[in-house]
Protein backbone atom coordinates (compact mmCIF):
# COMPACT_ATOMS: atom_id res chain seq x y z
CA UNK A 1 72.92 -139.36 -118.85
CA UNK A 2 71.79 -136.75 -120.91
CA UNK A 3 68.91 -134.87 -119.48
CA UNK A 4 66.35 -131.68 -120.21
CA UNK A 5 64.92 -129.34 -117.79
CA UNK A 6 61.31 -128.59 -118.49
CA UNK A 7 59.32 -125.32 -116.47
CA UNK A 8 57.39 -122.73 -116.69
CA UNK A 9 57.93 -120.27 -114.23
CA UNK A 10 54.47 -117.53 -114.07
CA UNK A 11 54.63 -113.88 -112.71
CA UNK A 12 51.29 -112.08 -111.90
CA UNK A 13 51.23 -108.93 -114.30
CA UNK A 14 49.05 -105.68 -114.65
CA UNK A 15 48.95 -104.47 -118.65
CA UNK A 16 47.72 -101.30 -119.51
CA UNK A 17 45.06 -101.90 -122.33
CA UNK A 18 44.84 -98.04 -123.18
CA UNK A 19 46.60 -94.95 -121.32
CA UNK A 20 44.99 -93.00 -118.59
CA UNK A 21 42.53 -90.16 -120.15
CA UNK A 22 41.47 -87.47 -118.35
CA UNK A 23 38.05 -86.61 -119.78
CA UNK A 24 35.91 -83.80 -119.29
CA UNK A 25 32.02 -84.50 -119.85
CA UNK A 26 29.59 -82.09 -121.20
CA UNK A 27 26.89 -81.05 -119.49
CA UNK A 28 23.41 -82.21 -122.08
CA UNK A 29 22.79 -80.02 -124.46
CA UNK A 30 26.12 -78.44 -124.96
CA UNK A 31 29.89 -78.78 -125.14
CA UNK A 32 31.82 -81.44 -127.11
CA UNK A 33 34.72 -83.80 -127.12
CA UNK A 34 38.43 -83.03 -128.60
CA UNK A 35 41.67 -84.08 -127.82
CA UNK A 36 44.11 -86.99 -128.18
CA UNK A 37 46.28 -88.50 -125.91
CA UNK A 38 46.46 -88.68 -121.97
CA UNK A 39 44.30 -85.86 -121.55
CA UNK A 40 41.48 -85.88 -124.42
CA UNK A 41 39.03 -83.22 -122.64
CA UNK A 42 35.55 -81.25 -123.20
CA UNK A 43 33.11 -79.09 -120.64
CA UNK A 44 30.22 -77.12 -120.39
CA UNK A 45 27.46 -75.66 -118.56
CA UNK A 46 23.80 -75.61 -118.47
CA UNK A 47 21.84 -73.51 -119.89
CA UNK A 48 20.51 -71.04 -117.07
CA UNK A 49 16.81 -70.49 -116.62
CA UNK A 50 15.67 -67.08 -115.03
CA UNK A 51 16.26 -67.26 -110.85
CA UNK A 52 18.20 -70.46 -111.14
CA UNK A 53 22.22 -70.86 -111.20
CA UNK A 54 24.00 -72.39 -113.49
CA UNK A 55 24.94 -76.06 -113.43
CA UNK A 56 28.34 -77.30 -114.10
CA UNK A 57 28.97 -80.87 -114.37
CA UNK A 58 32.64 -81.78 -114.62
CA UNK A 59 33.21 -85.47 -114.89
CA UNK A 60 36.79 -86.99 -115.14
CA UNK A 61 37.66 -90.74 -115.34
CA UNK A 62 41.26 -93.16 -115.15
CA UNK A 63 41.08 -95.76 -116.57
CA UNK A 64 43.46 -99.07 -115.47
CA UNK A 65 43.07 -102.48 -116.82
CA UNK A 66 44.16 -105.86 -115.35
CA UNK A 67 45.13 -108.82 -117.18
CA UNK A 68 42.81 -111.98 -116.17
CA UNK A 69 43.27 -114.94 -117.75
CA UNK A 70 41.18 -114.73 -120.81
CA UNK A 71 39.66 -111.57 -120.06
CA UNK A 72 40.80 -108.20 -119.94
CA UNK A 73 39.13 -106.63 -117.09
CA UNK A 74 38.85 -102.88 -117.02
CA UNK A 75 38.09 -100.38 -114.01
CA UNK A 76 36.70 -97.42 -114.83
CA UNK A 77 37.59 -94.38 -111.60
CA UNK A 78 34.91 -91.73 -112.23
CA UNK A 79 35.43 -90.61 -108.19
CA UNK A 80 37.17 -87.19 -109.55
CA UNK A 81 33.88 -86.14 -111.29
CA UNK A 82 32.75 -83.18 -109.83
CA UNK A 83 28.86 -80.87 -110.21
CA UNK A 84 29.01 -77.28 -109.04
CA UNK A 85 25.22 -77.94 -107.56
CA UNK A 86 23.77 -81.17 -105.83
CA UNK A 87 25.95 -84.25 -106.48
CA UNK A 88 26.56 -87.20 -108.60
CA UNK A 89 23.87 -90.16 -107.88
CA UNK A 90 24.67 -91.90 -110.67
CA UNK A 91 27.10 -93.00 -113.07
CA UNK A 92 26.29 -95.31 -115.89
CA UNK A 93 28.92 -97.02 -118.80
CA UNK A 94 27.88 -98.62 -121.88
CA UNK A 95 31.10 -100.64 -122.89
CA UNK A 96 31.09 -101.32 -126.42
CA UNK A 97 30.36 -104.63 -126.42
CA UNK A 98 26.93 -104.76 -126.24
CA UNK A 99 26.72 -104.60 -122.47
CA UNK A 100 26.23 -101.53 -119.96
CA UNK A 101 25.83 -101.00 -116.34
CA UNK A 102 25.13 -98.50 -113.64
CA UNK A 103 26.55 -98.00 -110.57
CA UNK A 104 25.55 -95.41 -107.41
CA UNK A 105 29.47 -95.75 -106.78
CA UNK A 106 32.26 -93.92 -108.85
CA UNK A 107 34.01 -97.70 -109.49
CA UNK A 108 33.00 -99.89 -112.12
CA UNK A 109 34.20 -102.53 -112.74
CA UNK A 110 33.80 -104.71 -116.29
CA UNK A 111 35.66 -107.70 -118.15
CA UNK A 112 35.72 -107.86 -121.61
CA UNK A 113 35.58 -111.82 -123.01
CA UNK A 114 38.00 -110.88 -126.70
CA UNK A 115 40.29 -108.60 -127.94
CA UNK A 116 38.83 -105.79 -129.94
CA UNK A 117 38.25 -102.47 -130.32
CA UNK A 118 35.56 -101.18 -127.91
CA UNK A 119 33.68 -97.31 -127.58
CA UNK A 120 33.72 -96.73 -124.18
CA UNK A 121 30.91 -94.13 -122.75
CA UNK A 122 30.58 -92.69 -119.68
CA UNK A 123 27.54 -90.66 -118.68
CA UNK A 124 27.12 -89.06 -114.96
CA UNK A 125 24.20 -87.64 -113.59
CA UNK A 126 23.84 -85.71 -110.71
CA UNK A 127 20.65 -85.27 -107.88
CA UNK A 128 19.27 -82.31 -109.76
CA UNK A 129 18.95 -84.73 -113.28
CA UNK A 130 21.64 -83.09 -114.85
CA UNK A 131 24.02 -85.40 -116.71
CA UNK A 132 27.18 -85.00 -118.77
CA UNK A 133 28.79 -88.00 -121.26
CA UNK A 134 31.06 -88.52 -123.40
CA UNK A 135 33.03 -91.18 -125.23
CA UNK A 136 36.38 -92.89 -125.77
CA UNK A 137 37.27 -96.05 -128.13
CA UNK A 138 40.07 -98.20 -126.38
CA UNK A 139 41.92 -101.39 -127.98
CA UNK A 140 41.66 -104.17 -125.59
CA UNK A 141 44.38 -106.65 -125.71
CA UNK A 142 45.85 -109.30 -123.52
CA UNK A 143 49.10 -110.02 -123.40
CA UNK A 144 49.47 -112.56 -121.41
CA UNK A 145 48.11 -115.38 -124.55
CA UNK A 146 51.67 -117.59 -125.35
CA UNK A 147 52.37 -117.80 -128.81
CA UNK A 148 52.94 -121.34 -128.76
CA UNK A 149 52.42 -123.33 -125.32
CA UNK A 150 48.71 -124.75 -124.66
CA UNK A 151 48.47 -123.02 -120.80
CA UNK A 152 45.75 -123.03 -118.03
CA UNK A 153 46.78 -121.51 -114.67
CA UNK A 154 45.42 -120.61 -111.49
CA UNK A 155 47.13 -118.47 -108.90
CA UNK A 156 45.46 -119.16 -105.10
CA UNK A 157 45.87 -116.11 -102.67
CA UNK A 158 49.29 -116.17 -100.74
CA UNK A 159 47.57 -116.40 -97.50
CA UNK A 160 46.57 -119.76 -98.67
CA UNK A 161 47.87 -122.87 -100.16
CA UNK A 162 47.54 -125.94 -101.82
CA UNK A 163 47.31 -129.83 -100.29
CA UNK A 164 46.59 -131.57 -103.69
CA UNK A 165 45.89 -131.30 -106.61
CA UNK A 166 44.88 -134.51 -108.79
CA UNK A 167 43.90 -134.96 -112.85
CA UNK A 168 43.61 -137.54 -115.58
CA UNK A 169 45.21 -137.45 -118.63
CA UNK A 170 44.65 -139.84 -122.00
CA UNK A 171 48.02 -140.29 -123.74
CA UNK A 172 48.02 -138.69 -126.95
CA UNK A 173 49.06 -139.59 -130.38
CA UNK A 174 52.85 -139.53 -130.73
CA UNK A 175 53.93 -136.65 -132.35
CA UNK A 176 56.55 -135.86 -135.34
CA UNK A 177 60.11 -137.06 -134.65
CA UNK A 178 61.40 -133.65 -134.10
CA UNK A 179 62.50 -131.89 -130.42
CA UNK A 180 61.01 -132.29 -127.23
CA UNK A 181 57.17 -131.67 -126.32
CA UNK A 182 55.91 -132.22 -122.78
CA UNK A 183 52.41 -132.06 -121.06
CA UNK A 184 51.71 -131.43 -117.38
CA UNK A 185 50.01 -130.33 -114.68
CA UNK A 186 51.97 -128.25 -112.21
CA UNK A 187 52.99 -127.11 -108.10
CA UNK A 188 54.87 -123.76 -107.73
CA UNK A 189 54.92 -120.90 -105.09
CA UNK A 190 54.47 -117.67 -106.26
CA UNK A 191 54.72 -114.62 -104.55
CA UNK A 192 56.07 -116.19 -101.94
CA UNK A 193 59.28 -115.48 -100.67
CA UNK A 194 61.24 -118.60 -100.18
CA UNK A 195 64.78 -118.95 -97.63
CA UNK A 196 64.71 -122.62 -98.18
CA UNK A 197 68.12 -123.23 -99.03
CA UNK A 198 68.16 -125.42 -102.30
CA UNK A 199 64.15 -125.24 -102.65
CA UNK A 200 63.96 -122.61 -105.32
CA UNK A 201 60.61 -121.47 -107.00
CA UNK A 202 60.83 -124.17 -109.34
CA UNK A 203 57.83 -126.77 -110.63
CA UNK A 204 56.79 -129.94 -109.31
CA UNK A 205 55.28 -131.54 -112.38
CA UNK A 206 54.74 -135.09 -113.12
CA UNK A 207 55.81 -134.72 -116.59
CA UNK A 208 54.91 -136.62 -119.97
CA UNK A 209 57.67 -136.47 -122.47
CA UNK A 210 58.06 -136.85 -126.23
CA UNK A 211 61.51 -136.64 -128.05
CA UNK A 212 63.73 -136.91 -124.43
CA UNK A 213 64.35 -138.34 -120.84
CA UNK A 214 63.66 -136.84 -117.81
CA UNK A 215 65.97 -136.56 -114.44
CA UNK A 216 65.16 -140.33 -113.22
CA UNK A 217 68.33 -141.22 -111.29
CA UNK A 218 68.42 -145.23 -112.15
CA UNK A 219 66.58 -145.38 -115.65
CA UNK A 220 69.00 -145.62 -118.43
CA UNK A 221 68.39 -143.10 -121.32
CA UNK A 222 65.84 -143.84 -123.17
CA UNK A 223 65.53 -143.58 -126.86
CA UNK A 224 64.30 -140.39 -127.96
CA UNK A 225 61.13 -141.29 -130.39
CA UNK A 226 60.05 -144.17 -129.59
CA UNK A 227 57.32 -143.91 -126.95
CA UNK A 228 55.89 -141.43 -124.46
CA UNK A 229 57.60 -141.43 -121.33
CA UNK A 230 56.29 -140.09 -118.14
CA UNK A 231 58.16 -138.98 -114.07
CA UNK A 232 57.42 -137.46 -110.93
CA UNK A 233 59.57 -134.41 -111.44
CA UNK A 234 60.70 -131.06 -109.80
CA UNK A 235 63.03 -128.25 -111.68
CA UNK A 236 64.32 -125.05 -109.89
CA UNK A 237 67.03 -123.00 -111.97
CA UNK A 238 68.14 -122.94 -108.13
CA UNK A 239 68.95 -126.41 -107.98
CA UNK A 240 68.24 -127.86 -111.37
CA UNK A 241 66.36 -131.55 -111.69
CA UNK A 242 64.91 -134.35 -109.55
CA UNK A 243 62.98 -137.01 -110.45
CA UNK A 244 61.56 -140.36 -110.14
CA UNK A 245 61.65 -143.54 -111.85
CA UNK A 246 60.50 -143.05 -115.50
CA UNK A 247 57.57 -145.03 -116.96
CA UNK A 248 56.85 -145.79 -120.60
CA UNK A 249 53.75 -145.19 -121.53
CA UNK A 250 51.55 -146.10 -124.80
CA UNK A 251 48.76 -144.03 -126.68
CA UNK A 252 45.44 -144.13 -125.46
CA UNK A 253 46.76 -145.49 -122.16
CA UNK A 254 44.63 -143.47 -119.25
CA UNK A 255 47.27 -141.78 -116.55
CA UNK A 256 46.02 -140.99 -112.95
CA UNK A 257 47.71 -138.25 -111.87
CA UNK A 258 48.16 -136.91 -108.30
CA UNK A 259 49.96 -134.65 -106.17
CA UNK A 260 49.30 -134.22 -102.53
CA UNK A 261 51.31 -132.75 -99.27
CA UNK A 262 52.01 -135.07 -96.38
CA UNK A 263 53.67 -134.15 -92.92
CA UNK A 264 56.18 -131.52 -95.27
CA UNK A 265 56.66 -133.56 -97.93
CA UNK A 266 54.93 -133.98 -101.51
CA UNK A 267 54.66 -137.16 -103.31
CA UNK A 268 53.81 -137.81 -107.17
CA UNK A 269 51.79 -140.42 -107.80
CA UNK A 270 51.33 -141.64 -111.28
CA UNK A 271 48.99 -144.63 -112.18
CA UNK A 272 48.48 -145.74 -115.38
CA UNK A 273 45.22 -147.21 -114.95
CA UNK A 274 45.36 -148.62 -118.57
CA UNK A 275 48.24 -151.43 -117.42
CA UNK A 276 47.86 -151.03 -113.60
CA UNK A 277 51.93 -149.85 -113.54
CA UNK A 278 52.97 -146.57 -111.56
CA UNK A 279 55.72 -144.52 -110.64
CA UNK A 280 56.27 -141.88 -107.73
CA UNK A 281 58.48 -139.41 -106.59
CA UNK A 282 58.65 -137.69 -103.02
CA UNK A 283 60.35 -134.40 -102.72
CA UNK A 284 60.74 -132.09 -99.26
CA UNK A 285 59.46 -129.09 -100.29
CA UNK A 286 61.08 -127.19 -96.96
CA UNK A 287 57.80 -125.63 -96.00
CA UNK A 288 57.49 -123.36 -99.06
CA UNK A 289 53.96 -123.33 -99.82
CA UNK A 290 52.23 -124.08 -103.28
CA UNK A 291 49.96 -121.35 -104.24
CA UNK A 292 49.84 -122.13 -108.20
CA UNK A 293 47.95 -124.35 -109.93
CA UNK A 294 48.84 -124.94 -113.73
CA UNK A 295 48.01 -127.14 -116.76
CA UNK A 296 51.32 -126.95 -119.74
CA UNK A 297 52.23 -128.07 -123.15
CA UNK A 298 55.28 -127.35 -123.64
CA UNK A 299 57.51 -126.83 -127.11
CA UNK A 300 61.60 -127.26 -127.30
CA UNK A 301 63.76 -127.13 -129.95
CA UNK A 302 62.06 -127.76 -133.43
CA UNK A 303 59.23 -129.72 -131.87
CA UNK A 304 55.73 -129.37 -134.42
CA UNK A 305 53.37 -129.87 -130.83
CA UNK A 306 50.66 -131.86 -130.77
CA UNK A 307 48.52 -133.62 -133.52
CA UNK A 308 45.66 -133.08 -131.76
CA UNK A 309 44.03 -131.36 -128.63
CA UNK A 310 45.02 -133.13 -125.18
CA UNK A 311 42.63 -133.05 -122.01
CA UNK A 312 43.08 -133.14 -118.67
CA UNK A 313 39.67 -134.39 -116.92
CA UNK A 314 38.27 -135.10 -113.44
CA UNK A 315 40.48 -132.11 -111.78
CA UNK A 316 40.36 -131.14 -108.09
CA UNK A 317 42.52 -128.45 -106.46
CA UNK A 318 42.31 -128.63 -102.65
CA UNK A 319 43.78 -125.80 -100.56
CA UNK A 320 44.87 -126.05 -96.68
CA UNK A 321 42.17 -123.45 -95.46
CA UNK A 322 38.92 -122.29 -96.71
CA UNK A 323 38.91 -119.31 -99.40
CA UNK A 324 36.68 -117.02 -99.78
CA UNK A 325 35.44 -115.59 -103.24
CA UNK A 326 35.45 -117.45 -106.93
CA UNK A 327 39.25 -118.61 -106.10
CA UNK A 328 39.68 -120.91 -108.90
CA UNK A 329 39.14 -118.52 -112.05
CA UNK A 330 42.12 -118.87 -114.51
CA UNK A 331 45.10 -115.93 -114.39
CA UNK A 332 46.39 -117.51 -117.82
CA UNK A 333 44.40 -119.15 -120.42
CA UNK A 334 45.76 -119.99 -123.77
CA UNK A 335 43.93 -118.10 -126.60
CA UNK A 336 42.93 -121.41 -128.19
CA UNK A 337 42.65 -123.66 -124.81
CA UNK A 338 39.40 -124.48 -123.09
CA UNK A 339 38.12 -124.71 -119.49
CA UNK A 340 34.83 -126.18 -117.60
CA UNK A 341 33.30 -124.04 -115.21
CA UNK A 342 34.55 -124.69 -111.91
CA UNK A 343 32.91 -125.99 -109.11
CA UNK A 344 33.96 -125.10 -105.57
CA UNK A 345 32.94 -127.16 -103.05
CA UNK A 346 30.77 -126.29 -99.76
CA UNK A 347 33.52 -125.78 -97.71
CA UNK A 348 35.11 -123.82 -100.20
CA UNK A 349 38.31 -125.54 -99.96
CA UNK A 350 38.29 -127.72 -103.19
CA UNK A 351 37.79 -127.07 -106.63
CA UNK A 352 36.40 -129.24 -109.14
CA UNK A 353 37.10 -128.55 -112.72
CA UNK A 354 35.37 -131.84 -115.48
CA UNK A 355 37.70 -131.05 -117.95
CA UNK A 356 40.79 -128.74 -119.40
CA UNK A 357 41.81 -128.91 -122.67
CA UNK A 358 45.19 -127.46 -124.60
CA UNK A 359 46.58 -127.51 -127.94
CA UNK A 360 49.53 -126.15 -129.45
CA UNK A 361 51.48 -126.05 -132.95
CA UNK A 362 49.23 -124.76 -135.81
CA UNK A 363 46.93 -122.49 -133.64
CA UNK A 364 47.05 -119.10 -133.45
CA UNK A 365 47.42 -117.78 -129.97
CA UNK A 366 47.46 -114.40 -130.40
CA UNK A 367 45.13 -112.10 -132.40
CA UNK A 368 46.67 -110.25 -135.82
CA UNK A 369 48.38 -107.24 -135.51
């Protein structure tokens, strides 16, 4: 039987927007900036007043930036700034992008919502009201934006994991007759290190298909462009393909999707709540734990993707213990996918997400050169 083995396999991943600058900031009414490079750098004093000593203020930032999903988020180190009098009480950015902020802390932290090209300036003042600034313009880009695939993904904290994880789906139109395109939501451990024998860090995905068959073990192939078809599924590149019973599907039929750990193992359920058929597939998983939550559509071979947007809807992620802090904020995002605000419950254990919408083909996923 011929078969195709669909996944997406994420890594977490720090990107360096701009490189490390080492600035020196002029004290008010002197000094200026010069330089290029990793070490673009300016000082001065001020001015001294009869009986009073001078007042240096030396202020030096690093700057590191951490790929988030759609945002590139940007910490600004200001803790090697130095004043030869007093100390530093206050340090204060203005971003470029219309916002500022102002922190009694030499950390700051900001996320910046596009790509662009954003002045950057810093100003620090010290105890005795004497303050030295400067300014840097930084290209802020993010990476992580596929060319092609629609994505969504959420990575949960290892010290945590997922129970189940359930969506709805509307089947879209069929697409051209040309290679394979596949939409699902997704299971995977990451960061996880996993002794499980066969269990590999693959996907567990139940997987709608257009232009090939899946790894069902008693379905005969199916042909190629003639419907939608839809499996419980699992891929590792440790141990390839398994799968459940295939189920064709037709546009516009609504598919109930659900995932969910029981005693070790997880079971698939698919429901197409359109023609009251379903299919399921129950897989071991070993005890490796499912810290990733993700939302594909995928591309192969000459495929021309979708003809129009596809959304997920009614989504809830719900993790084995509670979690602490705003857990369900996207690591990837495609560049021209959507999300709902999500919703985290009480206990802080489940996430509820209304709606997640991808698109692929046409769309430009990553900003011009």
């Amino acid at each position: 039987m011929k078969r195709f083995y669909l996944s997406r396999v994420t890594t977490n991943a720090t990107y360096a927007v701009f490189t490390s600058l080492t600035l020196l900031l002029a004290a008010c009414g002197g000094g200026s900036s010069g330089g290029s490079g990793s070490n673009a750098s300016s000082s001065a004093t001020t001015p001294a007043t009869p009986g009073t000593p001078v007042v240096s203020v030396v202020s030096q930032f690093r700057s590191t930036t951490t790929t988030n999903g759609p945002q590139a988020v940007v910490t600004l180190d200001a803790s090697v700034s130095t004043t030869s009098a007093g100390k530093i009480v206050s340090y204060a950015v203005a971003w470029g992008d219309g916002l500022t902020g102002t922190s009694t802390t030499p950390t700051i932290t900001h996320a910046y919502a596009k790509d662009g090209v954003y002045p950057i300036v810093l100003t620090v003042t010290t105890d005795g009201g004497v303050s030295a600034n400067t300014s840097v313009t930084v290209n802020v880009t993010n990476p992580i934006y596929r060319q092609n695939d629609g994505s969504m993904v959420i990575n949960i904290p290892t010290t945590n994991q997922i129970v189940s994880f359930t969506s709805e789906v509307i089947v879209p139109a069929k697409p051209d007759a040309v290679g394979v395109l596949a939409v699902w939501p997704g299971l995977q451990s990451q960061g996880v290190t996993t002794t499980n024998g066969s269990v590999g860090n693959g996907v567990l995905q139940p997987i709608l298909v257009w232009g090939g068959v899946g790894c069902a073990p008693t379905t005969p192939e199916q042909a190629n462009y003639g419907t939608w078809w839809i499996e419980g599924y699992y891929f590792s590149n440790a141990d390839g393909c398994h799968g459940g019973n295939v189920m064709s599907v037709a546009v516009g039929d609504k598919l109930k999707l659900t995932m969910a750990l029981s005693n070790g193992v997880w079971t698939q359920t698919i429901v197409n709540a359109t023609t009251g058929a379903s299919v399921n597939f129950a897989m071991d998983m070993k005890g490796q734990p499912q810290n990733v939550a993700e939302f594909y559509v995928e591309e192969h071979g000459k495929s021309t993707g979708l003809k129009a947007p596809v959304t997920f809807s009614n989504i809830t992620i719900t993790l084995a213990n509670p979690q602490t802090g705003n857990w369900c904020t996207p690591f990837e995002l495609g560049k021209t996918d959507t999300m709902d605000l999500p919703v985290i419950s009480s206990d802080t254990k489940t996430c509820s997400i209304s709606s997640v919408t991808l698109m692929t083909g046409a769309n430009t996923f990553n900003p011009a050169p």
